[in-house]
N, C-alpha and C. Protein backbone atom coordinates (compact mmCIF):
# COMPACT_ATOMS: atom_id res chain seq x y z
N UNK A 1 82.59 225.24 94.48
CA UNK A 1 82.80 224.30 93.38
C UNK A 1 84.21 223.73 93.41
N UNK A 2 85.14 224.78 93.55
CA UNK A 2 86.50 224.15 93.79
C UNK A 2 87.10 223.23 94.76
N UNK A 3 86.27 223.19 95.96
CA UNK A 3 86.16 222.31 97.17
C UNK A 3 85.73 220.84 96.65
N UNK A 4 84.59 220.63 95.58
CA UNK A 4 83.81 219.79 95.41
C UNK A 4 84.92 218.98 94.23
N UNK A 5 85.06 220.17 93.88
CA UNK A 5 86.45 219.38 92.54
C UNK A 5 87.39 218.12 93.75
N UNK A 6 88.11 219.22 94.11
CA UNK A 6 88.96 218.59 94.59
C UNK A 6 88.82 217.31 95.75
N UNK A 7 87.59 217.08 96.35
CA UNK A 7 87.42 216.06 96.63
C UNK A 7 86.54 215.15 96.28
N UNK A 8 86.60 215.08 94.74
CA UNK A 8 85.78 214.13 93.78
C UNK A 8 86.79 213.02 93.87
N UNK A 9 88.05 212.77 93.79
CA UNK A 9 88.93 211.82 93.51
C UNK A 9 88.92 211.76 92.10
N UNK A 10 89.89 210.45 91.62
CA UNK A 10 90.17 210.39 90.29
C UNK A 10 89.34 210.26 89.20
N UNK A 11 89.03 210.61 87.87
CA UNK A 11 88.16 210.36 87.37
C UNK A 11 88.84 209.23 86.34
N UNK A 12 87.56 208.45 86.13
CA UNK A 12 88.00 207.44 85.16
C UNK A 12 87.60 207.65 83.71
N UNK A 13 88.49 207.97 82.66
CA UNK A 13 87.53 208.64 81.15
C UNK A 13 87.98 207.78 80.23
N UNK A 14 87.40 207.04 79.91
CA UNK A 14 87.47 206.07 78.58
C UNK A 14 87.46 206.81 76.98
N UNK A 15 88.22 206.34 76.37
CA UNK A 15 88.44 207.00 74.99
C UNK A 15 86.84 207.36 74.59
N UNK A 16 86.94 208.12 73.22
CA UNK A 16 85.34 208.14 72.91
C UNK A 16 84.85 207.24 71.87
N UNK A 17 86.28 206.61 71.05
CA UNK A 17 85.81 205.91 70.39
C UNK A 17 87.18 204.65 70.30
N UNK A 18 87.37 203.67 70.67
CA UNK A 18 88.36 203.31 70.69
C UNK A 18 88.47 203.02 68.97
N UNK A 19 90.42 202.95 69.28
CA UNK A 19 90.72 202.40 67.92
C UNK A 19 90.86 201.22 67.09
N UNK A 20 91.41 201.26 65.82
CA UNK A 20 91.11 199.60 65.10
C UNK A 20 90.17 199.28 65.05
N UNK A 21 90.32 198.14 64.41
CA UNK A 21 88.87 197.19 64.27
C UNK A 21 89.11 195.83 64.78
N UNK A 22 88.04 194.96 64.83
CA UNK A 22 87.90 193.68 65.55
C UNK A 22 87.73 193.44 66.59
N UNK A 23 87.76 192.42 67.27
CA UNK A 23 87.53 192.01 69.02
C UNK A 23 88.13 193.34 69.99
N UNK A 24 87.66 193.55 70.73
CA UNK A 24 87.92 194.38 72.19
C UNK A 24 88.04 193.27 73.29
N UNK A 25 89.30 193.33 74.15
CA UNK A 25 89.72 192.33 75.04
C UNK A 25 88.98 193.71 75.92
N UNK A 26 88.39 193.62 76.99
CA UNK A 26 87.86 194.41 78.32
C UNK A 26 88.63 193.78 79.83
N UNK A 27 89.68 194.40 79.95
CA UNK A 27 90.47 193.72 81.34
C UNK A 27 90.25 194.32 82.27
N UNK A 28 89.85 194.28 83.31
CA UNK A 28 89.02 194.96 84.60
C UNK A 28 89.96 194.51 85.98
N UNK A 29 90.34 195.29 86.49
CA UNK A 29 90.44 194.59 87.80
C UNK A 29 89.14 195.04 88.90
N UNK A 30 89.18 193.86 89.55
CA UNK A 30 87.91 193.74 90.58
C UNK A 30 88.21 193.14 91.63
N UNK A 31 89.47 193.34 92.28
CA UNK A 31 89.97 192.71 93.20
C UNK A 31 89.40 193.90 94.52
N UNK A 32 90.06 193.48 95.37
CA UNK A 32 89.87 194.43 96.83
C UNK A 32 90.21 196.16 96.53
N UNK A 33 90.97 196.51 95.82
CA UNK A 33 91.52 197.68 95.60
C UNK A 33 91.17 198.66 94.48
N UNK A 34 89.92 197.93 93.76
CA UNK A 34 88.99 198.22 92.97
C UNK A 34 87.60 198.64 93.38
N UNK A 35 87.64 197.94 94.37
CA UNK A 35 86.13 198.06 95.27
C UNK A 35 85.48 199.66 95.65
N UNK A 36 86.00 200.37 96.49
CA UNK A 36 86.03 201.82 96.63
C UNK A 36 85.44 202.41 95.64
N UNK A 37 85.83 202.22 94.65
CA UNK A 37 85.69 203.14 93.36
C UNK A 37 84.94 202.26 92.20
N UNK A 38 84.03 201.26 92.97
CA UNK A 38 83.54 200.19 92.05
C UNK A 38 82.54 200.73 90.86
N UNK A 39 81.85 201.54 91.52
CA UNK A 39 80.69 202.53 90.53
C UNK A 39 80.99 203.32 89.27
N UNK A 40 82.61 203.76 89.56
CA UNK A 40 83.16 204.44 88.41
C UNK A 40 83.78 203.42 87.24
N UNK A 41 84.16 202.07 88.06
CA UNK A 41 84.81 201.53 86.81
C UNK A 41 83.52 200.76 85.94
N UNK A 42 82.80 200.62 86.20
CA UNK A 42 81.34 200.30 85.57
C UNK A 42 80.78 201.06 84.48
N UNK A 43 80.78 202.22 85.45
CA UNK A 43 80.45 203.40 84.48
C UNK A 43 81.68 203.43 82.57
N UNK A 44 82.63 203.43 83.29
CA UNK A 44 83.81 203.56 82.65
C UNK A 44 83.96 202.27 81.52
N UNK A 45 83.43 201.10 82.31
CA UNK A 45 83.38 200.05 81.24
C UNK A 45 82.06 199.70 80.26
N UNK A 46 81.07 200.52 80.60
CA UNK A 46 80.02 200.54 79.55
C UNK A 46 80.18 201.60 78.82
N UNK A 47 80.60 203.04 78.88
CA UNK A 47 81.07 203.49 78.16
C UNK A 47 82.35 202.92 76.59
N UNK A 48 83.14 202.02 77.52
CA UNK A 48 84.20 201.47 76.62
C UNK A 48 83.23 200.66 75.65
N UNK A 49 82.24 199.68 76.44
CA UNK A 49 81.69 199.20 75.21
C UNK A 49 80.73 199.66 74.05
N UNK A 50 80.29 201.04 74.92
CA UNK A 50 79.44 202.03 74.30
C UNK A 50 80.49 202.86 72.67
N UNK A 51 81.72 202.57 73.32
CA UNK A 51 82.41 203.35 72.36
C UNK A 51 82.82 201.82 71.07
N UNK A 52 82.99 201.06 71.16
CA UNK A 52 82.86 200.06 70.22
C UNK A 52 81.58 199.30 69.41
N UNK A 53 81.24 200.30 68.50
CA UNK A 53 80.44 199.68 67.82
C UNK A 53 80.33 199.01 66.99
N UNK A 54 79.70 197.55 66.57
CA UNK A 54 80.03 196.58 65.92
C UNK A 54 81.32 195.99 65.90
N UNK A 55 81.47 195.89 67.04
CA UNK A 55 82.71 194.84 67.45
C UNK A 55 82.33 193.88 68.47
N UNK A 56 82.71 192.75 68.31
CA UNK A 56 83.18 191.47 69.66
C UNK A 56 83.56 192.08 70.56
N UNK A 57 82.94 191.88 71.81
CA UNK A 57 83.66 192.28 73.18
C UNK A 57 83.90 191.04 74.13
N UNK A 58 85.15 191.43 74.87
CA UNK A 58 85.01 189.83 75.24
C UNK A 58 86.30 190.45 76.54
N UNK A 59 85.24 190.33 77.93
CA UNK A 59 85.29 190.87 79.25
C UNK A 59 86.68 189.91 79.96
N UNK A 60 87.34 190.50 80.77
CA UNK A 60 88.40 189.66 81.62
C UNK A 60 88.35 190.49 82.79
N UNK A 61 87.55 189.83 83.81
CA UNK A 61 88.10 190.27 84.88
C UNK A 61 88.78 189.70 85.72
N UNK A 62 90.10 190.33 86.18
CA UNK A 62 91.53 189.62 86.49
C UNK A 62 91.17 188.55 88.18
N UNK A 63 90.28 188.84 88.83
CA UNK A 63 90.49 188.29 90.32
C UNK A 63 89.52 186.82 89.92
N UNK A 64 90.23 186.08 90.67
CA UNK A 64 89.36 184.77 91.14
C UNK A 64 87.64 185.03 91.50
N UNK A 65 87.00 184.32 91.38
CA UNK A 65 85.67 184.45 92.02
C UNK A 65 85.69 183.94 93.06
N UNK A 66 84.52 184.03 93.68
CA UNK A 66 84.07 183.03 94.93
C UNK A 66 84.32 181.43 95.33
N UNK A 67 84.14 181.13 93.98
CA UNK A 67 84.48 179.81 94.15
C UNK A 67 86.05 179.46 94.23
N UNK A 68 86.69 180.40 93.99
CA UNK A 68 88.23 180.22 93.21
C UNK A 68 89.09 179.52 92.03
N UNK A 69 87.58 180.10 90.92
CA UNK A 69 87.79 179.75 89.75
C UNK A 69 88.62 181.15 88.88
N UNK A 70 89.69 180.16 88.65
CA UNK A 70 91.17 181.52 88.28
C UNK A 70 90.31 182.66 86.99
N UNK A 71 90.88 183.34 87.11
CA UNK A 71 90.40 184.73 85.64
C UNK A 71 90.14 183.75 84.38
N UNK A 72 89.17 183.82 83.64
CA UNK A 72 89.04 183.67 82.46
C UNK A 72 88.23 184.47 81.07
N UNK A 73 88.61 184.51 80.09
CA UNK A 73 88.07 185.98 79.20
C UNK A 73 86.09 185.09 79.08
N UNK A 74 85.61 185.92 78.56
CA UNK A 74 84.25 185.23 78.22
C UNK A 74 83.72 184.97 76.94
N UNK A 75 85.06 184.70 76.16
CA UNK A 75 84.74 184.58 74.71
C UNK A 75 83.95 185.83 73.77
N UNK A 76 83.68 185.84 72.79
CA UNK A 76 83.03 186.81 72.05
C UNK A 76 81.83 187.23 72.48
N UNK A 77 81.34 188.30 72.54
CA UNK A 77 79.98 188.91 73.20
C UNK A 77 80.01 189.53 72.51
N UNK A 78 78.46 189.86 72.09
CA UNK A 78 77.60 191.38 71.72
C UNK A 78 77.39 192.30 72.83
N UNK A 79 77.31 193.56 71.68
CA UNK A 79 77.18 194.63 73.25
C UNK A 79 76.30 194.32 74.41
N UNK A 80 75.40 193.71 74.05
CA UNK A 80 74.25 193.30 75.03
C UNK A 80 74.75 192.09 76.12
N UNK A 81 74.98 191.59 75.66
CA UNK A 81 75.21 190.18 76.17
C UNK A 81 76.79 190.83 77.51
N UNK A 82 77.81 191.48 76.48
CA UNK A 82 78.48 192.16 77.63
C UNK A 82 77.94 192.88 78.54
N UNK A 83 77.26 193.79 78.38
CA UNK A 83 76.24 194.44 79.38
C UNK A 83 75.98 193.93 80.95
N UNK A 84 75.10 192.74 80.20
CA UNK A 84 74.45 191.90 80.81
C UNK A 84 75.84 191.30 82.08
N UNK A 85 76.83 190.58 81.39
CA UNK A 85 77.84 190.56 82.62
C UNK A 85 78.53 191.09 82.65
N UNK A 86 78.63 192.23 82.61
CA UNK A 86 79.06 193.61 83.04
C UNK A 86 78.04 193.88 84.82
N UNK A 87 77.26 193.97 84.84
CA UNK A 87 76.04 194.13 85.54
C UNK A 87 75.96 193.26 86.52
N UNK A 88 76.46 191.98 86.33
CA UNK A 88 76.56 190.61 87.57
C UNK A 88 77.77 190.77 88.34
N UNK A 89 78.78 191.54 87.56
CA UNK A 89 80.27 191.71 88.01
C UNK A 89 80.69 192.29 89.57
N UNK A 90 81.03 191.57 90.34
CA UNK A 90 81.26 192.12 91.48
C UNK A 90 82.81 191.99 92.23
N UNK A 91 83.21 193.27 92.89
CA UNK A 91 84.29 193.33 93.46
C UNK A 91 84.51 192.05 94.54
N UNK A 92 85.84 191.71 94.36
CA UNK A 92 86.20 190.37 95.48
C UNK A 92 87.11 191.04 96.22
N UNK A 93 87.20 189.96 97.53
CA UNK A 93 87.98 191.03 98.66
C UNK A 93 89.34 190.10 99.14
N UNK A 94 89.72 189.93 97.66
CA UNK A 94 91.02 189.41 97.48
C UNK A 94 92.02 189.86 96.48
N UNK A 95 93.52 189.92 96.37
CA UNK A 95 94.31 190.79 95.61
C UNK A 95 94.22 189.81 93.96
N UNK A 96 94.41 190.30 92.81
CA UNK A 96 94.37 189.67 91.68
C UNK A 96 95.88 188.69 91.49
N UNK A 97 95.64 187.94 90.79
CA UNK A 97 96.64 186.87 90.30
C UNK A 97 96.89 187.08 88.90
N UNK A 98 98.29 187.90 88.99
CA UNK A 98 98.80 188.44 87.63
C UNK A 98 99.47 187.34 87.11
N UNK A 99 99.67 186.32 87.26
CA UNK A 99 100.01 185.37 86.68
C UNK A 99 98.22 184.20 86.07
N UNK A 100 97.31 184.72 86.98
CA UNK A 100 96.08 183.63 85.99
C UNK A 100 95.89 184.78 84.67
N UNK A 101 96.31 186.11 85.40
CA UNK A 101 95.50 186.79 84.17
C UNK A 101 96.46 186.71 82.89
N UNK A 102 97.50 186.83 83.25
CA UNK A 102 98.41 186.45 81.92
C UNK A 102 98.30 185.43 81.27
N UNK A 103 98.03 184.45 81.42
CA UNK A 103 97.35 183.22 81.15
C UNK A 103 96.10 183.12 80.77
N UNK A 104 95.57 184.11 81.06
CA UNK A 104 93.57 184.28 80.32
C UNK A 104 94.28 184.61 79.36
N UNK A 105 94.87 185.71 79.28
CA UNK A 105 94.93 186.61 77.83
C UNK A 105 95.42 185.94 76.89
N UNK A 106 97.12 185.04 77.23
CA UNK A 106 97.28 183.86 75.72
C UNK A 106 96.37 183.49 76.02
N UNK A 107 95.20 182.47 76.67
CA UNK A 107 94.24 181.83 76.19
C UNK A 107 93.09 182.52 74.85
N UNK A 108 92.95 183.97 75.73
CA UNK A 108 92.43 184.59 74.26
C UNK A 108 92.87 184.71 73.48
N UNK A 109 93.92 184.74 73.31
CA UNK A 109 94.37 185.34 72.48
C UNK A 109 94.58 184.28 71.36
N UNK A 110 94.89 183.01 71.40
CA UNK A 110 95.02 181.38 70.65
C UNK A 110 93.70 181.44 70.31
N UNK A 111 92.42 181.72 71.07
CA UNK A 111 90.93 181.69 70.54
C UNK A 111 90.54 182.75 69.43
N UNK A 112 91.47 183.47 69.71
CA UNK A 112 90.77 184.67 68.95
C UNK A 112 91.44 185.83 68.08
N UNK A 113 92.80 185.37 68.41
CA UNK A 113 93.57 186.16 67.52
C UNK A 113 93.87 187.47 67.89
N UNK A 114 94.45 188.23 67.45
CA UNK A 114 95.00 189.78 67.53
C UNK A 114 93.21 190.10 67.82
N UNK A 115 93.55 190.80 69.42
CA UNK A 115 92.76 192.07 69.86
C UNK A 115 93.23 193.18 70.19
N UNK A 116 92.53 194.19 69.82
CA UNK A 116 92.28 195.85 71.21
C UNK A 116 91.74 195.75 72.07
N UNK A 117 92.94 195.79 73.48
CA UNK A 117 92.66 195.84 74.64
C UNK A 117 92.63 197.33 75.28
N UNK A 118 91.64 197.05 76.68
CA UNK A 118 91.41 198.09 77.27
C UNK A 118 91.88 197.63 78.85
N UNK A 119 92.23 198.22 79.60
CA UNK A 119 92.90 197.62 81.02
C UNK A 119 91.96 198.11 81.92
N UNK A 120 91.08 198.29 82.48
CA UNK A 120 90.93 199.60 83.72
C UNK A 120 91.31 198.49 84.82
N UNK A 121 92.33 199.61 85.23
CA UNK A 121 93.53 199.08 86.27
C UNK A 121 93.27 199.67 87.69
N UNK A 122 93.46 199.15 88.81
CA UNK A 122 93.33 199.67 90.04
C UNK A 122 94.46 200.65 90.80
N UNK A 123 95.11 200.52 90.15
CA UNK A 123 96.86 201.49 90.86
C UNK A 123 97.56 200.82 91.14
N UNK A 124 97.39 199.76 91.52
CA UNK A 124 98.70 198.72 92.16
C UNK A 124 99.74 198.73 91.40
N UNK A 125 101.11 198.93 92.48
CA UNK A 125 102.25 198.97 91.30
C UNK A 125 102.58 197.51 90.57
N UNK A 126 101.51 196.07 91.34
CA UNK A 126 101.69 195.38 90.23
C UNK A 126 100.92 194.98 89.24
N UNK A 127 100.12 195.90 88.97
CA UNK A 127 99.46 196.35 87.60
C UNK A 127 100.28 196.65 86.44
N UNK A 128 101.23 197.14 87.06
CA UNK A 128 102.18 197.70 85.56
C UNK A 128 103.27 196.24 84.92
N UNK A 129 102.77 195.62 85.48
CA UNK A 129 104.03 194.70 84.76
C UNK A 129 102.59 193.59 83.79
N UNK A 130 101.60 193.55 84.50
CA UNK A 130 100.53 193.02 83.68
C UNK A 130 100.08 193.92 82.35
N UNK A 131 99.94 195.14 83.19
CA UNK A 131 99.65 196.10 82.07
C UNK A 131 100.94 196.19 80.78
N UNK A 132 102.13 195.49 80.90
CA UNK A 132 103.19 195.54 80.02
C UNK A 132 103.03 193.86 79.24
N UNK A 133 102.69 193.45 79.93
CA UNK A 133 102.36 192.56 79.45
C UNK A 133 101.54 192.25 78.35
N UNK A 134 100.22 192.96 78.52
CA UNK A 134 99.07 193.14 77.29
C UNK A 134 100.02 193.95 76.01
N UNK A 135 100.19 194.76 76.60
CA UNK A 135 100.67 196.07 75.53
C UNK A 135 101.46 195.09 74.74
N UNK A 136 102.40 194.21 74.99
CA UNK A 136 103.49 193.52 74.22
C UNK A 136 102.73 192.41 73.28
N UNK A 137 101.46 192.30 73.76
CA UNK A 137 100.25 191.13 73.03
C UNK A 137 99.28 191.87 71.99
N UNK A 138 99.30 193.08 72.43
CA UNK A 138 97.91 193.84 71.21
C UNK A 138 97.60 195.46 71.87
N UNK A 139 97.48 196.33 70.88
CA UNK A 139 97.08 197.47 71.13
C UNK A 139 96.40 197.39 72.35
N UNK A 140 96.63 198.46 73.29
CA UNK A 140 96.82 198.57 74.81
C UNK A 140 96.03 199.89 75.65
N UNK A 141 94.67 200.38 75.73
CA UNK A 141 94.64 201.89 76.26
C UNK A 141 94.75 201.28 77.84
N UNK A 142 94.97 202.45 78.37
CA UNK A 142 95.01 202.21 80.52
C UNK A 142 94.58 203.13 80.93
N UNK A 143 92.91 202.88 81.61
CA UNK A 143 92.66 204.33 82.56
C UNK A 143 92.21 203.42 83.73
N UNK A 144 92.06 204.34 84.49
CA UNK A 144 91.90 203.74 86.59
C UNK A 144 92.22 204.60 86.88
N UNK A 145 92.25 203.72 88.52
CA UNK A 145 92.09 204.52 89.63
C UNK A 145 93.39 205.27 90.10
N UNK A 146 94.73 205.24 89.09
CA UNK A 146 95.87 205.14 89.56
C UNK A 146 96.50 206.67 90.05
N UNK A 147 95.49 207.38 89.67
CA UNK A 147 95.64 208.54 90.27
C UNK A 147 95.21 208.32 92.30
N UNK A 148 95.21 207.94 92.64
CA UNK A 148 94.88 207.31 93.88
C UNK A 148 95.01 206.33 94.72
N UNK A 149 96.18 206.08 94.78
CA UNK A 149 97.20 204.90 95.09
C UNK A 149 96.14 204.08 95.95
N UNK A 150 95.83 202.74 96.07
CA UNK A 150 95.16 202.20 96.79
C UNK A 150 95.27 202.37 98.11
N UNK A 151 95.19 202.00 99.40
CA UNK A 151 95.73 201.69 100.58
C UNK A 151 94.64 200.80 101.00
N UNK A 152 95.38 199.90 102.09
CA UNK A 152 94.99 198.77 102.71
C UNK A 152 95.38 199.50 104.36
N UNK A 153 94.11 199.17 105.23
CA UNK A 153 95.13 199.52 106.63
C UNK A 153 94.93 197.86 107.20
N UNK A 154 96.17 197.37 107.47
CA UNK A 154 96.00 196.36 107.80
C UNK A 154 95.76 195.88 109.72
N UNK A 155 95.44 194.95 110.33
CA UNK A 155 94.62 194.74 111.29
C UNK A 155 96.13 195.41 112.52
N UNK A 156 95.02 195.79 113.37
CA UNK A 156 95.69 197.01 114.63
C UNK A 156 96.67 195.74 115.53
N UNK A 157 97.97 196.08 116.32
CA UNK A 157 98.28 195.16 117.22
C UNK A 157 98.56 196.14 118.16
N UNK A 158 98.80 195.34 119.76
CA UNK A 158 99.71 195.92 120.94
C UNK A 158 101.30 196.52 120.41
N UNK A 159 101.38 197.00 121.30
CA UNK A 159 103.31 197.17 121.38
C UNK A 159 103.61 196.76 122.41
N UNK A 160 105.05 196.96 123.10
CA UNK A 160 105.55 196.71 124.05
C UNK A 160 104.82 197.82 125.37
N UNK A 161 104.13 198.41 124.95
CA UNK A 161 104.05 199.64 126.18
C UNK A 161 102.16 199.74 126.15
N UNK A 162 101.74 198.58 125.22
CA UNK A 162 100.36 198.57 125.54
C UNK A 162 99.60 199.79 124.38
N UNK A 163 100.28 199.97 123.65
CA UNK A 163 99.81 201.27 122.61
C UNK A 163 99.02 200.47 121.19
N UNK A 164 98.19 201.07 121.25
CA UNK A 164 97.28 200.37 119.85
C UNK A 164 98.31 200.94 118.63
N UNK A 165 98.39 200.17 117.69
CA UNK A 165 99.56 200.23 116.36
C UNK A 165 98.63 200.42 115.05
N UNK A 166 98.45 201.07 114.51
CA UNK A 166 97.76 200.78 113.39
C UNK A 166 98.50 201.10 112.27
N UNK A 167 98.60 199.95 111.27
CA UNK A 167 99.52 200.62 110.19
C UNK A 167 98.55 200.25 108.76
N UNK A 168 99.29 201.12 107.85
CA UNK A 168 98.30 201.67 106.66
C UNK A 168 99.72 201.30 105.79
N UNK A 169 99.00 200.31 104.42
CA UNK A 169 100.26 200.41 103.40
C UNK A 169 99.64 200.90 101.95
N UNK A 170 100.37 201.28 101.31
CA UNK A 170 100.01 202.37 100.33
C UNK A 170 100.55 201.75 99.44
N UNK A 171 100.08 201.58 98.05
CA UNK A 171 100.70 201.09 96.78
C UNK A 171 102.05 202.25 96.24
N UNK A 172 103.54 201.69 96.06
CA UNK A 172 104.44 202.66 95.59
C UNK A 172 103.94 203.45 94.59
N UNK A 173 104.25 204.41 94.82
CA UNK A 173 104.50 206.00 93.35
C UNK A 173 105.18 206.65 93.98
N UNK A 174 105.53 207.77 92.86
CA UNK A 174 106.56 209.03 92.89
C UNK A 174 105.84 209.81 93.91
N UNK A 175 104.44 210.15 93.53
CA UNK A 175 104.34 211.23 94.66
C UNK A 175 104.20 211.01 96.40
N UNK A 176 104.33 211.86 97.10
CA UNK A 176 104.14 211.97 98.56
C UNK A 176 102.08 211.44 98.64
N UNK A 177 102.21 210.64 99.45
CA UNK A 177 101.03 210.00 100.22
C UNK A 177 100.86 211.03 101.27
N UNK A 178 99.52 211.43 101.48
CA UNK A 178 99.04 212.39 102.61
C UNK A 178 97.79 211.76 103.23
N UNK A 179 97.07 211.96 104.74
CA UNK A 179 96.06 211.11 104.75
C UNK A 179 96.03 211.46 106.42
N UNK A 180 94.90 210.05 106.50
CA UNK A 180 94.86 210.69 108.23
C UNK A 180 94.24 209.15 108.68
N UNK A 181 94.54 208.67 109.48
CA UNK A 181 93.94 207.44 109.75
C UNK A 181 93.13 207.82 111.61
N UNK A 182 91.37 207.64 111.72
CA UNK A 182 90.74 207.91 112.42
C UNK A 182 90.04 207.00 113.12
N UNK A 183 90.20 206.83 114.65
CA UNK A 183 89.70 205.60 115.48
C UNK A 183 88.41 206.05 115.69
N UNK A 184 87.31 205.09 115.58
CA UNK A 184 86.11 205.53 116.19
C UNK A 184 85.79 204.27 117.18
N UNK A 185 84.68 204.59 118.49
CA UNK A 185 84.18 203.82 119.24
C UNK A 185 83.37 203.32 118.44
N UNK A 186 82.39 201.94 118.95
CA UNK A 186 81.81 201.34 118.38
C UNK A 186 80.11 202.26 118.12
N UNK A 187 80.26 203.19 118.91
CA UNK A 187 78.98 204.63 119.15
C UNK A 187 79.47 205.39 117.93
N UNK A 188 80.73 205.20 117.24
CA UNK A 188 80.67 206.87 116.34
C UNK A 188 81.92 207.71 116.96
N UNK A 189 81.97 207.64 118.21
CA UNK A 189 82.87 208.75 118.89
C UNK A 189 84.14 208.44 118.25
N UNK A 190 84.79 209.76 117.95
CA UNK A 190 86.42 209.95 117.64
C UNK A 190 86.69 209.05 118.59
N UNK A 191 88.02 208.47 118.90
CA UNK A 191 88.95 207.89 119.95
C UNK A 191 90.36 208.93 119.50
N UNK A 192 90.70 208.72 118.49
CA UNK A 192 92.27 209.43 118.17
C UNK A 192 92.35 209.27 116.24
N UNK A 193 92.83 210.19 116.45
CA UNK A 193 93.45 211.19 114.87
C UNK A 193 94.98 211.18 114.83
N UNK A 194 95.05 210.36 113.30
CA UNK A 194 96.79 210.29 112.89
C UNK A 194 97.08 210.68 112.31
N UNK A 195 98.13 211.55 111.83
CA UNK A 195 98.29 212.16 110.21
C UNK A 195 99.13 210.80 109.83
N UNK A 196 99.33 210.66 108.05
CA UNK A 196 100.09 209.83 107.48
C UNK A 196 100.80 210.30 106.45
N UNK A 197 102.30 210.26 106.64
CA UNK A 197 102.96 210.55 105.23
C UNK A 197 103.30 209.56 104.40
């Protein structure tokens, strides 16, 4: 059991009942670094709306879509109706634009006045300056993935001596990053094992 603990990864736990009354702003990131762990923040965000009863909910998720139509909130929703696009919501495999999302939120915020916001944030250390951002606009909770610093390994090059390079970047925090980055053939087979600090 203790094996199984420890490689569950972070858990995401939403209050049980959030506080105040009135509109619930729902800020999601769903960018690339959200993706991994896409199942939990779902979970995590129907719960949030599960925990607001008889209130406006009104969803922001921070990344561009497909089309590259910038973040925008979705106005007032019933639990249902959030649900519902809650459920269509899909991870993009692009980083968020903390500057559209700051800009959704005064937009909500001129529509709709003083809300309780909820963040579920991906870890990125530039989450926290968005996430300071809300807090300075309206009651503020933050749970994610941030126990789990994202990482990106970005695409392999040569060196001077013909050596495959692969480098891995990790979102800043205090603690030590541990890890292992693993080549496979296009069959499955190991090729080579890296440790990473």
């Amino acid at each position: 059991a203790l094996v199984i603990i420890g490689f569950a990864g972070p858990e995401i736990v939403p209050p049980k009942l959030l506080p105040g009354s009135g509109p619930v702003l729902l800020a999601i990131d769903n960018d690339w670094a959200a993706a991994p762990d896409w199942p939990r923040y779902l979970n995590a965000a129907r719960e949030i709306i599960a925990s607001a009863p008889g209130r406006g909910l009104i969803l922001l998720p921070t990344t561009a879509d497909a089309a590259g139509t910038p973040p925008r909130g979705t106005g007032l929703l019933s639990h249902q109706a959030a649900l519902a696009r809650l459920n269509v919501l899909k991870p993009q495999p692009w980083p968020s634009d903390r500057m559209a999302d700051a800009a959704a939120v005064r937009a909500i915020r001129g529509a709709t006045g003083a809300v309780n916001g909820v963040y579920l944030a991906d870890g990125l250390t530039e989450g926290a300056g968005f996430r300071r951002f809300l807090a300075a606009l309206a009651p503020i909770r933050v749970t994610g993935a941030g126990a789990d610093a994202a990482r990106l390994v970005l695409p392999p090059r040569l060196d001077r001596q013909g050596r495959l390079v692969a480098r891995l970047e990790v979102a800043a925090q205090a603690r030590a990053v541990h890890g292992a980055i693993l080549a496979e053939a296009a069959d499955g087979r190991g090729l080579a094992r890296s440790g990473i600090l």
